[in-house]
C-alpha atoms as a PDB file:
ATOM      1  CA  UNK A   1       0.000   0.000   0.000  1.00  0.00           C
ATOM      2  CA  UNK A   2       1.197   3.577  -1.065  1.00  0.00           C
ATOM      3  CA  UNK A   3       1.787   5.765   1.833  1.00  0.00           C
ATOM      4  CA  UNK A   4       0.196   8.948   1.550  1.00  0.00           C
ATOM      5  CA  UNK A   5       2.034  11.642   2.736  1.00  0.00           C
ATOM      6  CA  UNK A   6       0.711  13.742   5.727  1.00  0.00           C
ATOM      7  CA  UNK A   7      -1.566  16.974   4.980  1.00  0.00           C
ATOM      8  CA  UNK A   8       0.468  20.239   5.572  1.00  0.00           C
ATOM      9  CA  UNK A   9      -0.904  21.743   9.134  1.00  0.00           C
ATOM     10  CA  UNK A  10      -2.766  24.864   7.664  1.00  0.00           C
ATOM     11  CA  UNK A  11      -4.316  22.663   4.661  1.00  0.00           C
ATOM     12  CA  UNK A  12      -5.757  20.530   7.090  1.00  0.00           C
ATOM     13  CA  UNK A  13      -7.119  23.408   8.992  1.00  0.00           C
ATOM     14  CA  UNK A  14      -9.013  24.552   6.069  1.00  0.00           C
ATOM     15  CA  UNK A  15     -10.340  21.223   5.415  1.00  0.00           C
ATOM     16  CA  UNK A  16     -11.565  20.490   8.456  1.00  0.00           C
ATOM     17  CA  UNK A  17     -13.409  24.579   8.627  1.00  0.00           C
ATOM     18  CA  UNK A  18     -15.091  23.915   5.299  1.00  0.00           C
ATOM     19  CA  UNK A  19     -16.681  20.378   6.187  1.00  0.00           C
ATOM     20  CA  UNK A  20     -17.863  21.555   9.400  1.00  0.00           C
ATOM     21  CA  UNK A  21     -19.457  24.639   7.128  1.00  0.00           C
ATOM     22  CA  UNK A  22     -20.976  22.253   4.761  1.00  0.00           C
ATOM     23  CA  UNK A  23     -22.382  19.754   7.612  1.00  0.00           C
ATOM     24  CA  UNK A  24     -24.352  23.030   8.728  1.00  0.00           C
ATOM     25  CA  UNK A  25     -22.204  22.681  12.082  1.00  0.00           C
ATOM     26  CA  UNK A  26     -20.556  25.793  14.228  1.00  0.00           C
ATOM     27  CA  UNK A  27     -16.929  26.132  13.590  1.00  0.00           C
ATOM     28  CA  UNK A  28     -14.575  24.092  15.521  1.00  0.00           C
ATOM     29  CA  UNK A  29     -13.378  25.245  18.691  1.00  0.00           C
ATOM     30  CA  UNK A  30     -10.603  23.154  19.512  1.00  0.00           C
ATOM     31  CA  UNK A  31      -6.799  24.001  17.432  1.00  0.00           C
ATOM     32  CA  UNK A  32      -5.911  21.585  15.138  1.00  0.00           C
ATOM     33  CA  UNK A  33      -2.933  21.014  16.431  1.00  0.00           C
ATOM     34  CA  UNK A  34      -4.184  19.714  20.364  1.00  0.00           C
ATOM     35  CA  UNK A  35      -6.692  17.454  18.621  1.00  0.00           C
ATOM     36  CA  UNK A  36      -3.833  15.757  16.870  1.00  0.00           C
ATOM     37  CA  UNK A  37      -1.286  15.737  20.364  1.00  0.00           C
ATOM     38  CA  UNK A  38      -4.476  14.146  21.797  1.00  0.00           C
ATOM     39  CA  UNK A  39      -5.169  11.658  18.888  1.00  0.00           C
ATOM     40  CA  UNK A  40      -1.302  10.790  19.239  1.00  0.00           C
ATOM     41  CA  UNK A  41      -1.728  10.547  23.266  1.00  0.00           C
ATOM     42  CA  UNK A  42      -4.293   7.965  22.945  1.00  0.00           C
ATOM     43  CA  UNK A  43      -2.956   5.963  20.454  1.00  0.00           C
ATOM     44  CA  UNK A  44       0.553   5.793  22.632  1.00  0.00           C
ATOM     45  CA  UNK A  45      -1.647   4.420  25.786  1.00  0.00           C
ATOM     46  CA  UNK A  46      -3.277   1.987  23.824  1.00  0.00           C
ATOM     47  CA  UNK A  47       0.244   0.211  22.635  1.00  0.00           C
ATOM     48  CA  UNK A  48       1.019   0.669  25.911  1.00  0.00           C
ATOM     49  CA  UNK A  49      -2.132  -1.181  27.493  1.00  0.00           C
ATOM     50  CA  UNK A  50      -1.890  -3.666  24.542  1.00  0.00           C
ATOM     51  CA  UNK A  51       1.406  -4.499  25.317  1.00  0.00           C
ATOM     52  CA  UNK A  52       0.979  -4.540  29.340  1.00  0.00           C
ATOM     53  CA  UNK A  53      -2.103  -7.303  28.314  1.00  0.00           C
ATOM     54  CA  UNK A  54      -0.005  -9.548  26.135  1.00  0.00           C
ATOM     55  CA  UNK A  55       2.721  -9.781  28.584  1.00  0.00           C
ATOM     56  CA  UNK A  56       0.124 -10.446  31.602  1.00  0.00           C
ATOM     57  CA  UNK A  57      -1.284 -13.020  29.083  1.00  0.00           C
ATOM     58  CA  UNK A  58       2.203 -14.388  28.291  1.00  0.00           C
ATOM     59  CA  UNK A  59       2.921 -15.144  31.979  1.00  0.00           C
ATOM     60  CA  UNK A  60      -0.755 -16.438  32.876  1.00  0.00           C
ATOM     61  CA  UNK A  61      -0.367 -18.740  30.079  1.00  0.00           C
ATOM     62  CA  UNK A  62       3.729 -19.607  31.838  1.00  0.00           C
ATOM     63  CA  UNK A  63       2.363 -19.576  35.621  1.00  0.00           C
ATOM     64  CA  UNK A  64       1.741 -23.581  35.402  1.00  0.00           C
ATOM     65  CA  UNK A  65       5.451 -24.113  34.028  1.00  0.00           C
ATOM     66  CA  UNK A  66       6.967 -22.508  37.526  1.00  0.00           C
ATOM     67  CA  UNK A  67       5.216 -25.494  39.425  1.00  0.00           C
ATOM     68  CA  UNK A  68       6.698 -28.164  37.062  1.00  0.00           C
ATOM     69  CA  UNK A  69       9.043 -30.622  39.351  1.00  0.00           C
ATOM     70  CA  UNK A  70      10.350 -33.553  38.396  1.00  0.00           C
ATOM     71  CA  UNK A  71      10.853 -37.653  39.412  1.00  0.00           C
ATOM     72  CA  UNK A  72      14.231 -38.272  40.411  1.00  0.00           C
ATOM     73  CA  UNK A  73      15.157 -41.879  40.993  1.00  0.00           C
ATOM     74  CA  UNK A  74      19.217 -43.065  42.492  1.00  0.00           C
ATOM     75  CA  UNK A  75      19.558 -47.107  41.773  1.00  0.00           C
ATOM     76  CA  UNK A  76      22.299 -48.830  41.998  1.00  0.00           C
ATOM     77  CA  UNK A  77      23.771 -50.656  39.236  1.00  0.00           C
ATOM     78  CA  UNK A  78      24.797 -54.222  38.861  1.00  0.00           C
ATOM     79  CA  UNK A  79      28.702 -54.667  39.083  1.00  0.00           C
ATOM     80  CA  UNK A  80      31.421 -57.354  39.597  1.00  0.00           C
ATOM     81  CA  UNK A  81      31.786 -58.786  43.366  1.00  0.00           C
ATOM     82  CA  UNK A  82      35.495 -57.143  42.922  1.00  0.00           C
ATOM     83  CA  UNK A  83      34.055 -53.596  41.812  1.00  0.00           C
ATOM     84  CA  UNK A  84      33.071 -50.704  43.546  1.00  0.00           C
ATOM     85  CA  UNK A  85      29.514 -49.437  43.430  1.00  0.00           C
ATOM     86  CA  UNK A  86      27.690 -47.407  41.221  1.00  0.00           C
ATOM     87  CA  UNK A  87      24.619 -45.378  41.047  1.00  0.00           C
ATOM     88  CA  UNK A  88      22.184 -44.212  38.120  1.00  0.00           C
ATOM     89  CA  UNK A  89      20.476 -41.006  38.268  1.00  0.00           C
ATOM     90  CA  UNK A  90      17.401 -40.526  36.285  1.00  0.00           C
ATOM     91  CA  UNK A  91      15.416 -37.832  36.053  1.00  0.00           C
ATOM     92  CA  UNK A  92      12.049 -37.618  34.568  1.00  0.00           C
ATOM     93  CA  UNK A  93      10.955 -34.014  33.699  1.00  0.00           C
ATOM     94  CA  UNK A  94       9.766 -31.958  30.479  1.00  0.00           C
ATOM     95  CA  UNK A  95      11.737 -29.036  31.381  1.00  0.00           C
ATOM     96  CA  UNK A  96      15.823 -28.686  30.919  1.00  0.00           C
ATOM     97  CA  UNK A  97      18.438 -29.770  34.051  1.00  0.00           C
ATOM     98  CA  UNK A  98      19.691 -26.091  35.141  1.00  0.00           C
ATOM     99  CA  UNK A  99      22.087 -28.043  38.183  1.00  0.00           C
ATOM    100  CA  UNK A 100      22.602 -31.253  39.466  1.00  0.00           C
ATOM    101  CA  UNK A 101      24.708 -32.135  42.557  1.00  0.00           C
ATOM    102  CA  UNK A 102      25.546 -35.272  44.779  1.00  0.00           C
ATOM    103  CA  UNK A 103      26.850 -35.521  48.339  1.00  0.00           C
ATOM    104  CA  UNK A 104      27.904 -38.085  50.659  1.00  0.00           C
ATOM    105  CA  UNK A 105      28.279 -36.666  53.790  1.00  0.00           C
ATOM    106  CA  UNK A 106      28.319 -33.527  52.816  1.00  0.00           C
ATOM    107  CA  UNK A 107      31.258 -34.072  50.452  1.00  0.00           C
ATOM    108  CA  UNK A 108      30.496 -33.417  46.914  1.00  0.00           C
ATOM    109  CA  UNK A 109      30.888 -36.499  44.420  1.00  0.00           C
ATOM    110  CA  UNK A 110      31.734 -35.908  40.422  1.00  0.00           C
ATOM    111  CA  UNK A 111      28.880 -36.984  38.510  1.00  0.00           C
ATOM    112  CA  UNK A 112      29.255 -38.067  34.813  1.00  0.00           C
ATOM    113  CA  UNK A 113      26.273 -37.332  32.374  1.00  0.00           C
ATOM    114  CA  UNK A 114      25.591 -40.897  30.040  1.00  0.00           C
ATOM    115  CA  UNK A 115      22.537 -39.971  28.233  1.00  0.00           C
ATOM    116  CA  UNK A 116      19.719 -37.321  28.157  1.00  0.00           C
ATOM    117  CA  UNK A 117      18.664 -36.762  31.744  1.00  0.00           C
ATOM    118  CA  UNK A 118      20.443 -40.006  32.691  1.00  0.00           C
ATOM    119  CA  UNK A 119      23.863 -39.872  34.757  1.00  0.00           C
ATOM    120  CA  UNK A 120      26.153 -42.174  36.378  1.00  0.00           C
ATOM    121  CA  UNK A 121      27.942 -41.697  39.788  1.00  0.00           C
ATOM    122  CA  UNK A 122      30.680 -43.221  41.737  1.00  0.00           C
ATOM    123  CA  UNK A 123      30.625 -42.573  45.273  1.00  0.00           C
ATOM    124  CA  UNK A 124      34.270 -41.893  46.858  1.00  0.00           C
ATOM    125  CA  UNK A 125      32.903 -43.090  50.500  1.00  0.00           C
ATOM    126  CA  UNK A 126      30.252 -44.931  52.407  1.00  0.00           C
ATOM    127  CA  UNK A 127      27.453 -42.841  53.874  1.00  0.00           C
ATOM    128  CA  UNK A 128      24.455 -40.922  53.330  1.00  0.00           C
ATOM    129  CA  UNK A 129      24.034 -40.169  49.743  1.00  0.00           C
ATOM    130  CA  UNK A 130      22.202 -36.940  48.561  1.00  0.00           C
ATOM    131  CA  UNK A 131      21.720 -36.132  45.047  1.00  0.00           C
ATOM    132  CA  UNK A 132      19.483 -32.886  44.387  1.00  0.00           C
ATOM    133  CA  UNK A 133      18.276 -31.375  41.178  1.00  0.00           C
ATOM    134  CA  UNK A 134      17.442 -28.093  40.234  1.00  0.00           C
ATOM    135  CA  UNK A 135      15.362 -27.883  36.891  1.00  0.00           C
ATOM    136  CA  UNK A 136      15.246 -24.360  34.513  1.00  0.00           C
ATOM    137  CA  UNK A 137      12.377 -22.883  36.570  1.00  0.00           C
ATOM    138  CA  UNK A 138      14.372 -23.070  40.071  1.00  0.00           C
ATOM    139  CA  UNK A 139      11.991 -26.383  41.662  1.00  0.00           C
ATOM    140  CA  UNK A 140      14.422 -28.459  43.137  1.00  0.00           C
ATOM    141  CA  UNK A 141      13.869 -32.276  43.996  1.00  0.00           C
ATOM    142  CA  UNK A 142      16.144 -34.117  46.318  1.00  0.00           C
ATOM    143  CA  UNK A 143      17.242 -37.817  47.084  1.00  0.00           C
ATOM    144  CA  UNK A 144      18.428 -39.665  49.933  1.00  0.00           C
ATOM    145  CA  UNK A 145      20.126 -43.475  49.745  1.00  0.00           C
ATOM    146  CA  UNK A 146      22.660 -45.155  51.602  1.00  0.00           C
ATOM    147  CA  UNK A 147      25.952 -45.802  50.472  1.00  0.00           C
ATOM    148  CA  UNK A 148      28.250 -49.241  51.500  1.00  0.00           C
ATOM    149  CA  UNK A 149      30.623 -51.284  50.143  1.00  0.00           C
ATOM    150  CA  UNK A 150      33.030 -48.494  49.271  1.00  0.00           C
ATOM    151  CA  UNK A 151      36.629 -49.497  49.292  1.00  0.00           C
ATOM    152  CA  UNK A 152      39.276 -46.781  47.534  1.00  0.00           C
ATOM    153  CA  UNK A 153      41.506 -47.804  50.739  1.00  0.00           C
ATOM    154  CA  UNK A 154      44.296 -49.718  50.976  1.00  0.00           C
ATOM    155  CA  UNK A 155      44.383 -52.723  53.559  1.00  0.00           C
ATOM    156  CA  UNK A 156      46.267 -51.109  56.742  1.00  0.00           C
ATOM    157  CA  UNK A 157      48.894 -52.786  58.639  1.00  0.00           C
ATOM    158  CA  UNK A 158      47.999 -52.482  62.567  1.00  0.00           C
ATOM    159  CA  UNK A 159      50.789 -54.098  64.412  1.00  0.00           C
ATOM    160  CA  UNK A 160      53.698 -55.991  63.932  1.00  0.00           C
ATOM    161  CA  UNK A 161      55.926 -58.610  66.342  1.00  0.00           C
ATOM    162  CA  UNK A 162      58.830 -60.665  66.088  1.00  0.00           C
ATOM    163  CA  UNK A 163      58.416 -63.505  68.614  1.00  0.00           C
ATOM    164  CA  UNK A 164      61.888 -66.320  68.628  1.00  0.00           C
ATOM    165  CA  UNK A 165      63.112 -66.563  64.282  1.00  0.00           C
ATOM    166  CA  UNK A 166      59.055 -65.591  63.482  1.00  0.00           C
ATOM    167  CA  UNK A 167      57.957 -61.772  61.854  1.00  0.00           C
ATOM    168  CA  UNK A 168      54.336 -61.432  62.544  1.00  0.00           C
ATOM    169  CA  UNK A 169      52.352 -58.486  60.501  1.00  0.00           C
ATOM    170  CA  UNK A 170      49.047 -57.727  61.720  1.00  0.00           C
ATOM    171  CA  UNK A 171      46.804 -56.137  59.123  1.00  0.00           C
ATOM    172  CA  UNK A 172      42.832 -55.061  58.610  1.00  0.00           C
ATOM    173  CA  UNK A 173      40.590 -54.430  55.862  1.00  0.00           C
ATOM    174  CA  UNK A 174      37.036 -54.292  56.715  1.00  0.00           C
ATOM    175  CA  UNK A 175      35.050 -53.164  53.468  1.00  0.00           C
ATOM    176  CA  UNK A 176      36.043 -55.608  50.856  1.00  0.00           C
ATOM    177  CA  UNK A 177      39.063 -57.528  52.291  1.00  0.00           C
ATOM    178  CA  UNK A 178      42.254 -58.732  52.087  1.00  0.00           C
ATOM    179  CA  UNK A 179      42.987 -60.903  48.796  1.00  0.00           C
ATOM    180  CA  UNK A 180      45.699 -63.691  50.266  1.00  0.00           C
ATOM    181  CA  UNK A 181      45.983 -65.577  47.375  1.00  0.00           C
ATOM    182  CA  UNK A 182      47.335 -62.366  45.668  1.00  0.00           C
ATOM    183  CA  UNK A 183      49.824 -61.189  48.783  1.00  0.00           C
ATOM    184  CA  UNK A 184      53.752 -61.494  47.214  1.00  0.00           C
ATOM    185  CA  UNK A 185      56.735 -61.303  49.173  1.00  0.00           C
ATOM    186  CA  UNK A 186      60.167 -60.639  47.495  1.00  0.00           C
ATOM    187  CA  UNK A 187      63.805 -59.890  48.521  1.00  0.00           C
ATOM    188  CA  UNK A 188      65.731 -57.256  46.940  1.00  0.00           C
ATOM    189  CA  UNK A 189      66.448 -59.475  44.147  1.00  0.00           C
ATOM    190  CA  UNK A 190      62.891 -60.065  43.419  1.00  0.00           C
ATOM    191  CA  UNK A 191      63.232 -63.790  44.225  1.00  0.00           C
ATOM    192  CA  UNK A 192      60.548 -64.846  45.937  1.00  0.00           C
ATOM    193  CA  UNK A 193      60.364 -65.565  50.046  1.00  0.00           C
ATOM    194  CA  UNK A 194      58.355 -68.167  51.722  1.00  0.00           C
ATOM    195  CA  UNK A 195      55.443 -67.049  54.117  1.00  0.00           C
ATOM    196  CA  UNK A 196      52.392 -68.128  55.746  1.00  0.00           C
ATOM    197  CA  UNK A 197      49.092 -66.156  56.261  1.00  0.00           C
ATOM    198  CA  UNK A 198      46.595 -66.920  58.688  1.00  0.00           C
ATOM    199  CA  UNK A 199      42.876 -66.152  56.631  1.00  0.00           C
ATOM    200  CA  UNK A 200      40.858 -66.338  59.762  1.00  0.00           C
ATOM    201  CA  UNK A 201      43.573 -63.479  61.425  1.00  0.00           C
ATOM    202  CA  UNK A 202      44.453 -62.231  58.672  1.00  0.00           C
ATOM    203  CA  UNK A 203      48.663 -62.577  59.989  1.00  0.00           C
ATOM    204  CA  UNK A 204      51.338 -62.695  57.852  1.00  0.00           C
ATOM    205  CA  UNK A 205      54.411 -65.070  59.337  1.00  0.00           C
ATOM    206  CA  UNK A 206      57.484 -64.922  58.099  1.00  0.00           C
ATOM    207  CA  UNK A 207      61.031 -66.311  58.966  1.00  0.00           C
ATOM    208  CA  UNK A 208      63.754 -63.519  60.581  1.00  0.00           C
ATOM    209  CA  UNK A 209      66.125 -62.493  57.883  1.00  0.00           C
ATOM    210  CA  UNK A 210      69.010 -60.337  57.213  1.00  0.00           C
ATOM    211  CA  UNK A 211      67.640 -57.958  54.226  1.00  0.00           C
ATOM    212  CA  UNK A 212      65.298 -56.192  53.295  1.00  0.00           C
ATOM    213  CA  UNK A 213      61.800 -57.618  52.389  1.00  0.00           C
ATOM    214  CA  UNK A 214      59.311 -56.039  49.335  1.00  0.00           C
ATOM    215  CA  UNK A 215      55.610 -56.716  50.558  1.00  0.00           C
ATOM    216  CA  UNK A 216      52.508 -56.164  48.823  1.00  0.00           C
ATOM    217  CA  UNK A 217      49.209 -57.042  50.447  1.00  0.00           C
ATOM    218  CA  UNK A 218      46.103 -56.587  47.778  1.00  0.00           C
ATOM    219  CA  UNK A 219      42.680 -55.741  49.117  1.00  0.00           C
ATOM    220  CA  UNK A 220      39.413 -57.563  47.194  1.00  0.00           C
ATOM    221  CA  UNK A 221      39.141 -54.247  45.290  1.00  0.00           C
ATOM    222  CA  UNK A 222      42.532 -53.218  43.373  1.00  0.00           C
ATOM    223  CA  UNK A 223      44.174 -51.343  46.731  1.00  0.00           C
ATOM    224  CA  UNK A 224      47.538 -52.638  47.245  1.00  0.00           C
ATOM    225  CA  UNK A 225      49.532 -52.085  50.371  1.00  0.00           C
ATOM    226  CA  UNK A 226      53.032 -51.910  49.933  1.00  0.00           C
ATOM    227  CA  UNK A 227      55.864 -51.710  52.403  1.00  0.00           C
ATOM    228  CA  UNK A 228      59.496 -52.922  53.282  1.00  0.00           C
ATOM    229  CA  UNK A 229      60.395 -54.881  56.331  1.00  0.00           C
ATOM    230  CA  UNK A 230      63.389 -54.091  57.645  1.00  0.00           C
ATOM    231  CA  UNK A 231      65.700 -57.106  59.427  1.00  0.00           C
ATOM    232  CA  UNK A 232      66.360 -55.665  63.156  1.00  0.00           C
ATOM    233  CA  UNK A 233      69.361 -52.994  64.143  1.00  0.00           C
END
């Protein structure tokens, strides 16, 4: 459409004095000029009221998506009898993951993402396991499951004897425990050295000698204690 150009001021003054002559009507009172400032004053409050309505319209049609939470579920996955645990977070929700964030303890745990809304977790330590979401409108959702059968520790040595030509080496691991069939002794050579263990004690006995001795004691898990025993000053 062709846009006509606007009437110069005192042309339009004219116009508007003859058609009010030829409608038999008295002359207009009111300049010209403040009937246009008022035309242009309404028509500024109106785009301002239309716009004030479609925004009040925009957020009463938005107002249900503030209240939109979502189903979080922590299950923990199958593993080997030699493997740590881990957990699967799922969360069920039509809007987008702003933050997630897991705790045991109150010490944070990484958590890796594996799919859309799906993650995977690997808890450093036993406990009390909180995992809380926050979704895109702020409504958070939070979790609670215990946590056992962590073991990232090695097996500990707790005390140690020497009773007549006998060594005796106390040690503890209470999570997963201590693999004896996988406990090496060695001199500085690397030959191997004869010892006993005791499974139901968990004791290592070995025969007094006059060098050093390389021992590694393996936990059910992957942790290896290693230390040297040193013959007697």
């Amino acid at each position: 459409m062709k846009k006509i150009p606007p009437l110069p001021q005192k042309t339009a003054e004219q116009m508007l004095e003859n058609i009010f002559l030829l409608c038999d009507k008295a002359p207009n009172s009111v300049p010209l000029k403040t009937l246009i400032a008022y035309s242009n004053y309404r028509q500024e409050r109106f785009s301002m009221q239309r716009t004030v309505i479609i925004v009040l319209l925009v957020l009463f049609l938005l107002l249900p998506f503030l209240f939109i939470t979502t189903d979080l579920s922590v299950t923990r996955m199958e593993t080997g009898p030699n493997e740590n645990p881990t957990y699967r977070i799922r969360l069920s929700s039509s809007l987008p993951v702003r933050q997630i964030s897991a705790q045991v303890n109150g010490v944070t745990q990484p958590i890796y993402e594996e799919g859309n809304n799906v993650y995977t977790l690997r808890p450093g330590r036993n406990g009390v396991l909180t995992v809380e979401a926050t979704l895109f409108n702020l409504q958070k959702t939070k979790k609670t499951v215990s946590v056992a059968g962590v073991d990232f520790g090695n097996p500990r040595l707790y005390r140690v004897r020497r009773t007549g030509d006998s060594v005796f080496l106390s040690f503890r691991d209470t999570v997963s425990g201590i693999d004896f069939s996988a406990i090496t002794v060695t001199d500085h050579q690397g030959h191997s050295v004869p010892f006993q263990y005791d499974t139901d004690t968990d004791c290592l006995t070995l025969a007094h000698t006059n060098e050093n001795l390389n021992i590694e004691v393996p936990d059910n898990r992957g942790n290896v204690l290693k230390l040297v025993l040193t013959p007697p000053q």
